[in-house]
C-alpha atoms as a PDB file:
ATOM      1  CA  UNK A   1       3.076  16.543  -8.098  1.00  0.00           C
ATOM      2  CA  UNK A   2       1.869  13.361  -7.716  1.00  0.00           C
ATOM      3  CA  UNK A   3       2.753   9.213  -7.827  1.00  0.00           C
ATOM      4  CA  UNK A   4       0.621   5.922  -7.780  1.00  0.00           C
ATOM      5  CA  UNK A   5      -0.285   2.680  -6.907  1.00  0.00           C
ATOM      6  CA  UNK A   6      -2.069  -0.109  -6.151  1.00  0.00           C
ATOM      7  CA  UNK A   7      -3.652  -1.550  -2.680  1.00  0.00           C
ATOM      8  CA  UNK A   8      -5.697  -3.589  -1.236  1.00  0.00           C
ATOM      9  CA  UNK A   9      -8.258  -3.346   1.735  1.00  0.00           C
ATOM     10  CA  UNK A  10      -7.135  -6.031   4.444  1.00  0.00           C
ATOM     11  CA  UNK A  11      -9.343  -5.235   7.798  1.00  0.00           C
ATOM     12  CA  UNK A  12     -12.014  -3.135   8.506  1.00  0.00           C
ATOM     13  CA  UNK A  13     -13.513  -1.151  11.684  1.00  0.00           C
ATOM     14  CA  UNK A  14     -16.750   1.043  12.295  1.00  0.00           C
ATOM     15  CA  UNK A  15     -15.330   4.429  11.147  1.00  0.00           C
ATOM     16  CA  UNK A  16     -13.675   2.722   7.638  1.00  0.00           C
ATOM     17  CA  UNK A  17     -10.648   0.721   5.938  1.00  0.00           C
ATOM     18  CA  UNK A  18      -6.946  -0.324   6.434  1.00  0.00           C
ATOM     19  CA  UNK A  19      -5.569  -0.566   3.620  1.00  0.00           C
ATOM     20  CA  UNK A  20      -2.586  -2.613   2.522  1.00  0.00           C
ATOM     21  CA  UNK A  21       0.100  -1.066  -0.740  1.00  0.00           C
ATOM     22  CA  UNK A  22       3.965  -0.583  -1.203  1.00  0.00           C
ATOM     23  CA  UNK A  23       6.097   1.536   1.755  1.00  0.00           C
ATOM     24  CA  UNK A  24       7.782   3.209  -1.320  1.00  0.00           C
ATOM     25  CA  UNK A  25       3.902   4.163  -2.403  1.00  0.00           C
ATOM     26  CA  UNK A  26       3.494   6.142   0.759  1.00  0.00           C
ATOM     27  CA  UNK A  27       7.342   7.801   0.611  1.00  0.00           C
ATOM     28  CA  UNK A  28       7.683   8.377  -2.507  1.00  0.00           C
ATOM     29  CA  UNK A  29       5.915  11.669  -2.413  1.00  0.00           C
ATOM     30  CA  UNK A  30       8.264  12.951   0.202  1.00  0.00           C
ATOM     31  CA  UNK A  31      11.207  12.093  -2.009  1.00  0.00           C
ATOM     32  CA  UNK A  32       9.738  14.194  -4.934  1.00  0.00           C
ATOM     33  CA  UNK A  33       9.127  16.801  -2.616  1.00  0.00           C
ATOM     34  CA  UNK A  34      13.029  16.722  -1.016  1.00  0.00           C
ATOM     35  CA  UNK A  35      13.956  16.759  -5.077  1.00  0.00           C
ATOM     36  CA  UNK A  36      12.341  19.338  -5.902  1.00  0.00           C
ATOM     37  CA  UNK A  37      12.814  21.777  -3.550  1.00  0.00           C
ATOM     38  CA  UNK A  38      15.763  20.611  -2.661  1.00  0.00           C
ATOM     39  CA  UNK A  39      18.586  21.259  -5.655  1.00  0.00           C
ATOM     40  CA  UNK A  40      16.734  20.884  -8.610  1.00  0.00           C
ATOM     41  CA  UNK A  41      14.938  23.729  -8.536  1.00  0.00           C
ATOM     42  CA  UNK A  42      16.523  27.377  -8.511  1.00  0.00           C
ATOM     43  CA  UNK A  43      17.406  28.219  -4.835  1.00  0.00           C
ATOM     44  CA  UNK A  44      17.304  31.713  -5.635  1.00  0.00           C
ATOM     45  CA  UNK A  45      13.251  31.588  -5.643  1.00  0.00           C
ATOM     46  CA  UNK A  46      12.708  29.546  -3.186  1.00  0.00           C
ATOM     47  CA  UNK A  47      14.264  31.852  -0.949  1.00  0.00           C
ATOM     48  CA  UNK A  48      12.474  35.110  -1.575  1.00  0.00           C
ATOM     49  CA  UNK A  49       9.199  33.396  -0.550  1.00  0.00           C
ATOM     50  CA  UNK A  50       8.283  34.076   2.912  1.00  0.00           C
ATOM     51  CA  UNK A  51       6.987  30.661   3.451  1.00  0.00           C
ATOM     52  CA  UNK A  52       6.251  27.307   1.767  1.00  0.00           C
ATOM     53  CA  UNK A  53       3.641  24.882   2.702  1.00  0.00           C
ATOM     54  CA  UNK A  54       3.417  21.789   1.508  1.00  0.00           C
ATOM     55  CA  UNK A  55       0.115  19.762   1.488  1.00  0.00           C
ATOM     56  CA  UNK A  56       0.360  15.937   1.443  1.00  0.00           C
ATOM     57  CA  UNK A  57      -2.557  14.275   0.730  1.00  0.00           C
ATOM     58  CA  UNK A  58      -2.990  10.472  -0.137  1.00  0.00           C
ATOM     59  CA  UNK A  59      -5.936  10.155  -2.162  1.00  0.00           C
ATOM     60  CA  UNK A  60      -7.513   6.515  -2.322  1.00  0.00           C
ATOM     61  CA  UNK A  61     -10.096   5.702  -5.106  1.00  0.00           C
ATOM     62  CA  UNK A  62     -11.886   1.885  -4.803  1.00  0.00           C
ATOM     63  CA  UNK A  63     -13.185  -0.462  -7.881  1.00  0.00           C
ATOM     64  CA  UNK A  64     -16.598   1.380  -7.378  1.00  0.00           C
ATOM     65  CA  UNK A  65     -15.483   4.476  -7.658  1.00  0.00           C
ATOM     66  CA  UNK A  66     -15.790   5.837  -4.138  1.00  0.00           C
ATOM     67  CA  UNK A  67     -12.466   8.120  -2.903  1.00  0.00           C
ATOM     68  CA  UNK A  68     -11.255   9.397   0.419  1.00  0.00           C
ATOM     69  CA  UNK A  69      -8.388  10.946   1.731  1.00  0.00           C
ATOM     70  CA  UNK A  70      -6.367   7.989   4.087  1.00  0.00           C
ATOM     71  CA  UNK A  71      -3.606   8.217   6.365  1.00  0.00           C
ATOM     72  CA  UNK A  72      -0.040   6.389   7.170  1.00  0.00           C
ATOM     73  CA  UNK A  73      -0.875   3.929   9.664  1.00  0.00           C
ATOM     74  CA  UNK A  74       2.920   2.179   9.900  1.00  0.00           C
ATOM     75  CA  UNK A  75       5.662   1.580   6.972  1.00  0.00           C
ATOM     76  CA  UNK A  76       8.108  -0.965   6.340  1.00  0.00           C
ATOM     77  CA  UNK A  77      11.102  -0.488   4.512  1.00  0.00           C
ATOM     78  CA  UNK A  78      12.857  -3.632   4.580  1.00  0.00           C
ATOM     79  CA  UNK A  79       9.404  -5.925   4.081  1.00  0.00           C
ATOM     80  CA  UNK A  80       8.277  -2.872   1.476  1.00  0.00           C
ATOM     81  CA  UNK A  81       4.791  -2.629   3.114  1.00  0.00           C
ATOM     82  CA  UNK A  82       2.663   0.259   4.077  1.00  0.00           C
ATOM     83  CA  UNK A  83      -0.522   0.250   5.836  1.00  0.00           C
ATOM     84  CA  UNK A  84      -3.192   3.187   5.327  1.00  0.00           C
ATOM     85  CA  UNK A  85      -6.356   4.083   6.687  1.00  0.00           C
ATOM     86  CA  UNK A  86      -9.521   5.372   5.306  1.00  0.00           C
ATOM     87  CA  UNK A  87     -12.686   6.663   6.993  1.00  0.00           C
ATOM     88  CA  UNK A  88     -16.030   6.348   5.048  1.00  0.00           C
ATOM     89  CA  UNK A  89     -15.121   3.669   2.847  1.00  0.00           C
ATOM     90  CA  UNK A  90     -17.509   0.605   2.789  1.00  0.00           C
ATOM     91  CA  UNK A  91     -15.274  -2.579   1.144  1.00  0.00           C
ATOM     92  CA  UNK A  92     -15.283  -6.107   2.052  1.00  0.00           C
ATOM     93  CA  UNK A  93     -11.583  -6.718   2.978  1.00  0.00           C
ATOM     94  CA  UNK A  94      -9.246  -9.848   1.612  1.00  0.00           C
ATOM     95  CA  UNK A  95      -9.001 -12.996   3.664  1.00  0.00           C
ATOM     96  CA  UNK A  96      -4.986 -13.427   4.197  1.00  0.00           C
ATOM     97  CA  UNK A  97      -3.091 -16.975   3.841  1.00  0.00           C
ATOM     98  CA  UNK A  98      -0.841 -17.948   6.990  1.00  0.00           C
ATOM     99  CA  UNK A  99       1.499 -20.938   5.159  1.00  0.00           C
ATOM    100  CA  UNK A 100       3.846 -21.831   2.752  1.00  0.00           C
ATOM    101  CA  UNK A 101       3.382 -21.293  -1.326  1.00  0.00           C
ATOM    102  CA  UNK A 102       4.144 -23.657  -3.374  1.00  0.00           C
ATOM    103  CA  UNK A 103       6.365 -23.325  -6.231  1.00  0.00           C
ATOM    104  CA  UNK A 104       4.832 -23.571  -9.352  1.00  0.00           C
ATOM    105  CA  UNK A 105       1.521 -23.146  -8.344  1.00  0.00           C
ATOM    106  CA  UNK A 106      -0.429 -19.917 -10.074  1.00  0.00           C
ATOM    107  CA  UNK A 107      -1.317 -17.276  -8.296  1.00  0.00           C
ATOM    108  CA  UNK A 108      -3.763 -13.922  -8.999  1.00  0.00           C
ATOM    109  CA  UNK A 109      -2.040 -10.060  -9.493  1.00  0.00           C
ATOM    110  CA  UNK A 110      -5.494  -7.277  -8.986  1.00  0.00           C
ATOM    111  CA  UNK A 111      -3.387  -4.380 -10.187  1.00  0.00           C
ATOM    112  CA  UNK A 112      -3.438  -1.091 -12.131  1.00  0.00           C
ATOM    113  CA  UNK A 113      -0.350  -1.185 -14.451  1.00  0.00           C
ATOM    114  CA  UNK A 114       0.496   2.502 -15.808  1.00  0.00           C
ATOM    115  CA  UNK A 115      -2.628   3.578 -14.640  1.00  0.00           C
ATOM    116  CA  UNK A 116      -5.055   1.194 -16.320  1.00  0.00           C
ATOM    117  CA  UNK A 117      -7.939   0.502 -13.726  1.00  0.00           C
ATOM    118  CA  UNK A 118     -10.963   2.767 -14.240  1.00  0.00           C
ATOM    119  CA  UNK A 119     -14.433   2.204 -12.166  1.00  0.00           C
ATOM    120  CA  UNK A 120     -15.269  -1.120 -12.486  1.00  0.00           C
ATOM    121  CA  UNK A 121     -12.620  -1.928 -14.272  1.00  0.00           C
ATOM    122  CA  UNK A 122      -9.113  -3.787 -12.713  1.00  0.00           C
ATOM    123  CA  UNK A 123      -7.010  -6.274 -14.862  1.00  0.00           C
ATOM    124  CA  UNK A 124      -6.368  -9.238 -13.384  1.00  0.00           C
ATOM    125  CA  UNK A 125      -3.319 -11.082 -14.080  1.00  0.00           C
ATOM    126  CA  UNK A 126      -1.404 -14.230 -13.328  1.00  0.00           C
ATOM    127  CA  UNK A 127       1.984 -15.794 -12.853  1.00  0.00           C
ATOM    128  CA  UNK A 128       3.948 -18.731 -10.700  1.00  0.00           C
ATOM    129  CA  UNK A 129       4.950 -18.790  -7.536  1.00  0.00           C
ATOM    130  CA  UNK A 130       8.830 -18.568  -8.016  1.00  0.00           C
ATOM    131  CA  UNK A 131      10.331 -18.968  -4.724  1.00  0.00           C
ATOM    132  CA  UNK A 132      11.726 -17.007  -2.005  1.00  0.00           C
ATOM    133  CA  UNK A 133      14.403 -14.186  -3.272  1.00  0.00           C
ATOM    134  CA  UNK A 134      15.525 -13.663   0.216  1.00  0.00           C
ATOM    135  CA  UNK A 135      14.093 -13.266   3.850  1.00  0.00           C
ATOM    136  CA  UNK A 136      11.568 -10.300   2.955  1.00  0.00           C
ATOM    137  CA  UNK A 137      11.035 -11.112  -0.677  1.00  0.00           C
ATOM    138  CA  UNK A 138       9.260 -13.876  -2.404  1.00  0.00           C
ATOM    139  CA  UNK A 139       9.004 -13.709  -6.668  1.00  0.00           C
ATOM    140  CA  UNK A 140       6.263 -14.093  -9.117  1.00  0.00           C
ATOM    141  CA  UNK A 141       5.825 -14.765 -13.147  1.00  0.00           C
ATOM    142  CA  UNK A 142       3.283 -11.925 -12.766  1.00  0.00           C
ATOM    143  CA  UNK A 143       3.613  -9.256 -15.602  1.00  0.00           C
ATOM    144  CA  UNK A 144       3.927  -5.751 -13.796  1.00  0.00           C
ATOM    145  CA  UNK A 145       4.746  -2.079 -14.746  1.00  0.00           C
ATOM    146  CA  UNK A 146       4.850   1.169 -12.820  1.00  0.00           C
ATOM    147  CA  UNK A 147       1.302   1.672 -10.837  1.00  0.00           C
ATOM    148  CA  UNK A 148       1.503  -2.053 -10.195  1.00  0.00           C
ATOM    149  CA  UNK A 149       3.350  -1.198  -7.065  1.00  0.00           C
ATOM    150  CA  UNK A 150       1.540  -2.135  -3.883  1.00  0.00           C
ATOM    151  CA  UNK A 151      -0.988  -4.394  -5.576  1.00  0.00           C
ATOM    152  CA  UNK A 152      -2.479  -7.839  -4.040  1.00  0.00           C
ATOM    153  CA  UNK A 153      -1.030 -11.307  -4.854  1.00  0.00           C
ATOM    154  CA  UNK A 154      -3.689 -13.883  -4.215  1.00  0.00           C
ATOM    155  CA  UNK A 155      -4.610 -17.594  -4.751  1.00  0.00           C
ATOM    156  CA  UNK A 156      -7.412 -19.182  -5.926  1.00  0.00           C
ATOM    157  CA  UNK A 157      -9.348 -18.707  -3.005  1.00  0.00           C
ATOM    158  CA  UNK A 158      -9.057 -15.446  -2.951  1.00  0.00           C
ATOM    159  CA  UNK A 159      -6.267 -15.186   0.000  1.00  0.00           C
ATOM    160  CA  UNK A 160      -3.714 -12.938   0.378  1.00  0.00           C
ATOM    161  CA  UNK A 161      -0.623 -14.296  -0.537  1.00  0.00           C
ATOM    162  CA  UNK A 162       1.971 -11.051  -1.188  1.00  0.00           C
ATOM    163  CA  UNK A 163       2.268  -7.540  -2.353  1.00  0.00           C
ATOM    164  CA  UNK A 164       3.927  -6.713  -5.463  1.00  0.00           C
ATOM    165  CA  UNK A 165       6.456  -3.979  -5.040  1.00  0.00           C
ATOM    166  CA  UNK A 166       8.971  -4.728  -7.634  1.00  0.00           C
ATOM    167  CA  UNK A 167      10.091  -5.950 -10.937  1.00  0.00           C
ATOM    168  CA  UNK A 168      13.475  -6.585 -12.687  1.00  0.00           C
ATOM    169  CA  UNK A 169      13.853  -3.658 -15.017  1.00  0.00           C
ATOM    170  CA  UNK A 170      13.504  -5.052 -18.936  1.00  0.00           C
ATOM    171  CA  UNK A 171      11.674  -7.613 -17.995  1.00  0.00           C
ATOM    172  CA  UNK A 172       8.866  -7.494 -16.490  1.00  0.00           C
ATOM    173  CA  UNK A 173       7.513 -10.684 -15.873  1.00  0.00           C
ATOM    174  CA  UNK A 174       9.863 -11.059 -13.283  1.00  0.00           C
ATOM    175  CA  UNK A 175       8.250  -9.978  -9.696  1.00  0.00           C
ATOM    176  CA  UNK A 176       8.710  -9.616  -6.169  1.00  0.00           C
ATOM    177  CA  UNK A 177       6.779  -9.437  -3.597  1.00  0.00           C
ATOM    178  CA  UNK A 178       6.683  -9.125   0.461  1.00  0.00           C
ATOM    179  CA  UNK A 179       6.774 -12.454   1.955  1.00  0.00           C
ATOM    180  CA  UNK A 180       3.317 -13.568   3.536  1.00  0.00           C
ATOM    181  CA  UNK A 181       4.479 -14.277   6.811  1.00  0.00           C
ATOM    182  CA  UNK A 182       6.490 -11.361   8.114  1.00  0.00           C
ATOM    183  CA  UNK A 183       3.775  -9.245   6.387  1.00  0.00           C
ATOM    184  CA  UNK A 184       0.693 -10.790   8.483  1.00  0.00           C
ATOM    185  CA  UNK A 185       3.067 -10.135  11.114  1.00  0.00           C
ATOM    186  CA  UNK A 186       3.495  -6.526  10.005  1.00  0.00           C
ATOM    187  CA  UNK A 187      -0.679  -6.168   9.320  1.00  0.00           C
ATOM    188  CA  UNK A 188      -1.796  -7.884  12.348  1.00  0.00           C
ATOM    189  CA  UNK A 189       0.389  -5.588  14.983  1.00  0.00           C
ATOM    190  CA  UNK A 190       0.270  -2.248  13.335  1.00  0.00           C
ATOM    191  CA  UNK A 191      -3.713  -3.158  12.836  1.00  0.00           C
ATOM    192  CA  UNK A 192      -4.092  -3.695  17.003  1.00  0.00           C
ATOM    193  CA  UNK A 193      -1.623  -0.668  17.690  1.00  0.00           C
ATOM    194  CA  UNK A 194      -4.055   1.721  15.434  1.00  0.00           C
ATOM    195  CA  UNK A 195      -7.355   0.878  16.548  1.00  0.00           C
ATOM    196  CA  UNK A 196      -6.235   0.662  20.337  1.00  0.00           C
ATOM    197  CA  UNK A 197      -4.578   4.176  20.207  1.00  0.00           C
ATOM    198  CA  UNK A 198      -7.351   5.750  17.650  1.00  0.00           C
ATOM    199  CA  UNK A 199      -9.825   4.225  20.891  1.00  0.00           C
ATOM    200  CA  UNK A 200      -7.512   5.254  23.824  1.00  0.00           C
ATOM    201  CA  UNK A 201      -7.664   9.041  22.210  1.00  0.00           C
ATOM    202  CA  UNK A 202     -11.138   8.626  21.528  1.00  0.00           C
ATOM    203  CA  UNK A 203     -11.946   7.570  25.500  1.00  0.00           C
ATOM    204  CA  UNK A 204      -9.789  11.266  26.705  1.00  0.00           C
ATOM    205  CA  UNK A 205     -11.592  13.197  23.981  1.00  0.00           C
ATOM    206  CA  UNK A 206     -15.188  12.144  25.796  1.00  0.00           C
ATOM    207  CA  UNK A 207     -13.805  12.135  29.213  1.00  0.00           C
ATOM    208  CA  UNK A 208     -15.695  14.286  31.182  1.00  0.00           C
ATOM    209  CA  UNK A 209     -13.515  17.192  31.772  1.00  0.00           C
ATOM    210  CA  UNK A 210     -12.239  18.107  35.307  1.00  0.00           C
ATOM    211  CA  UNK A 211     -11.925  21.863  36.564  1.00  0.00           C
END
């Protein structure tokens, strides 16, 4: 089983990458899995095994190719925003926008739409700013289709403006995105929270031990 999407590296430290995609990216494995072996398949065979293990795994893969295996750093239903990390990745994170958008003005979508991105290769699209949908949301002209999920809006600078999570169904030009400021919020706390606990564990681990 498996799902995708898109993401984008936003901050960096000395062991590897936080990256930035969808929250319903990061669950939507554990809803297949509920599905599944919940009451779609037969309950009859589930039961006569002894035990099940399930292996979750997110596997990231950049624009040159390199992969990992990254973990949930913090999720955010409501804003639609997930943070992962990845250790041995090398990739020169996005600068983020703190401000208003304008409406009107274009903005850039780096996305992989059903799957399309390869090594070296990402389209990049385009659309308006729309407006604000609501408190979390803010909407695009950007063309998007499943895999699209979780994938950077920028401006021409190359700034962080949003990430896509969702389109209106037949017709996809229509996006929406997480709204810049509550998701700085959302990068810059969960950011400080990881690294100071990842060093707080690392400090006991070397600790000289005690008898």
């Amino acid at each position: 089983m498996g799902s995708q999407g898109s993401g984008a590296v936003i901050a960096t430290n000395s062991i590897g990458v936080f990256i930035l995609t969808a929250e319903h990216v990061c669950r939507k494995m554990d809803k297949k899995i509920v599905q599944i072996f919940g009451n779609i398949l037969i309950p009859q065979k589930i039961r006569k095994k002894k035990k099940i293990r399930i292996k979750k795994k997110m596997h990231v893969h950049t624009f040159m190719g390199d992969k990992s295996i990254a973990d949930i750093v913090a999720m955010d239903e409501e804003l639609d925003a997930c943070i992962l990390f990845a250790k041995r990745l090398s990739v020169k994170p996005l600068k983020r926008y703190y401000g208003e958008l304008d409406v009107g003005e274009k903005y850039y979508n780096i996305a992989s739409p059903l799957g399309s991105a390869e090594t070296k290769f990402v389209p990049l699209l385009e659309g308006r700013f729309l407006g604000n949908y609501n408190r979390f949301t803010t909407s695009f002209s950007i063309p998007a289709a499943p895999g699209s999920s979780g994938s950077p809006i920028i401006d021409g600078r190359g700034r962080l403006v949003g990430v896509l999570h969702s389109v209106i169904r037949g017709f996809h030009h229509v996006t929406f995105a997480s709204d810049i400021t509550l998701l700085n919020r959302f990068i810059d706390d969960n950011i400080t929270d990881y690294y100071d606990s990842w060093h707080r564990n690392m400090l006991e681990l070397t600790r000289p031990k005690t008898n």
